[in-house]
Protein backbone atom coordinates (compact mmCIF):
# COMPACT_ATOMS: atom_id res chain seq x y z
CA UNK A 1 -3.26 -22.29 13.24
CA UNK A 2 -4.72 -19.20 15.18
CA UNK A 3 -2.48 -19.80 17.56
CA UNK A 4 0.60 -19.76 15.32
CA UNK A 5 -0.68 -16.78 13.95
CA UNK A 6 -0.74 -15.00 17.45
CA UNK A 7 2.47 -15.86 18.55
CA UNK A 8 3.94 -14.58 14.64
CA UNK A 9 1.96 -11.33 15.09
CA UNK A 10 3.02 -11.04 19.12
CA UNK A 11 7.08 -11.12 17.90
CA UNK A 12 8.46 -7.25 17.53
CA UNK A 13 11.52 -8.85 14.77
CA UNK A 14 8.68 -9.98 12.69
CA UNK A 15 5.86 -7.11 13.72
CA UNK A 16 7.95 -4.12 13.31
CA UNK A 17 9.47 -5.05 9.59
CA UNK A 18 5.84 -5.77 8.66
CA UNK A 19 4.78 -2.45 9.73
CA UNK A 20 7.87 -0.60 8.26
CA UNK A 21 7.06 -2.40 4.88
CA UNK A 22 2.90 -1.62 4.99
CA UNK A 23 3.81 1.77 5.91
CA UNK A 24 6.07 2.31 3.22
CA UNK A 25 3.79 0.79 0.51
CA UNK A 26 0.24 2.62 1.74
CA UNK A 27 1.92 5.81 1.77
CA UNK A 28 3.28 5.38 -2.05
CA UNK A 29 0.05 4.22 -3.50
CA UNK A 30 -1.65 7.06 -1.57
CA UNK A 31 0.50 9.80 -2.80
CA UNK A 32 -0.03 7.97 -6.88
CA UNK A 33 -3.71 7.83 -6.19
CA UNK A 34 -3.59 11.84 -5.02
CA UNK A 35 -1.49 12.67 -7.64
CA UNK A 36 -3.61 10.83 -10.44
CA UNK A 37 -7.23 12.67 -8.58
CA UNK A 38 -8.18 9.08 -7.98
CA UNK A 39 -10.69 10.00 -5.01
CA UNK A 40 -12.00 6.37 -4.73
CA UNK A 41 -9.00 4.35 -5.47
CA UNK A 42 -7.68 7.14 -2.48
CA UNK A 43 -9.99 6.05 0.15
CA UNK A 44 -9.86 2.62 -0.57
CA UNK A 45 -6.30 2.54 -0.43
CA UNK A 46 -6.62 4.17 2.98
CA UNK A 47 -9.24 1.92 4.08
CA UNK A 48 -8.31 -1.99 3.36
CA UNK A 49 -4.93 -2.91 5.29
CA UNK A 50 -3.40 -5.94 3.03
CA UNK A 51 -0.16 -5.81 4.14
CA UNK A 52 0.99 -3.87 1.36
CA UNK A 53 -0.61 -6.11 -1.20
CA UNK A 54 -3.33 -4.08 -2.56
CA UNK A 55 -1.12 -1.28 -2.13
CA UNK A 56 1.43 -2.66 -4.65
CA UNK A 57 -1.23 -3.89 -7.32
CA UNK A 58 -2.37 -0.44 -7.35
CA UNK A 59 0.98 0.86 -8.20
CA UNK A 60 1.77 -2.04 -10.98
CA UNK A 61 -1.37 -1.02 -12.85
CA UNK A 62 -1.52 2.46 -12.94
CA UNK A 63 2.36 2.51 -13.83
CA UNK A 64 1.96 3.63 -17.37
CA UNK A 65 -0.72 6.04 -17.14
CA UNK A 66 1.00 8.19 -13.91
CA UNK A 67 4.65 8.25 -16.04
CA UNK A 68 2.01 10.16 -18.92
CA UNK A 69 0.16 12.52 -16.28
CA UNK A 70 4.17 13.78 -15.19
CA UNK A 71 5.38 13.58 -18.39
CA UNK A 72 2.35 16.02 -19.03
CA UNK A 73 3.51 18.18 -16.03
């Protein structure tokens, strides 16, 4: 299994996507987490690397309360 896993993570068509995708979601859930003065949520965002997991769960749940703080602004 490790070794499956080595050989996945080794191949640039499936390593670069991945990245582009992480990337994309980190840097979303970051910029909600700034704009909602989420400190902690902030750093832990920045911290634990999921794959863009976390990243979207994050976003899901705080989806109602961030369209209120910029409906506010």
């Amino acid at each position: 299994m490790v070794e499956i896993m080595q050989q996945v993570l080794t191949n640039p068509m499936i390593m670069y996507p991945l990245l582009i995708w992480s990337i994309f979601w980190k840097g979303l859930a970051l910029w909600r987490s700034a704009r909602m003065n989420h400190r902690g949520w902030f750093i832990a965002l920045l911290v634990i690397n999921t794959v863009g997991i976390f990243e979207i769960i994050y976003i899901m749940a705080t989806r109602k309360r961030y369209r209120f703080i910029e409906s506010l602004r």
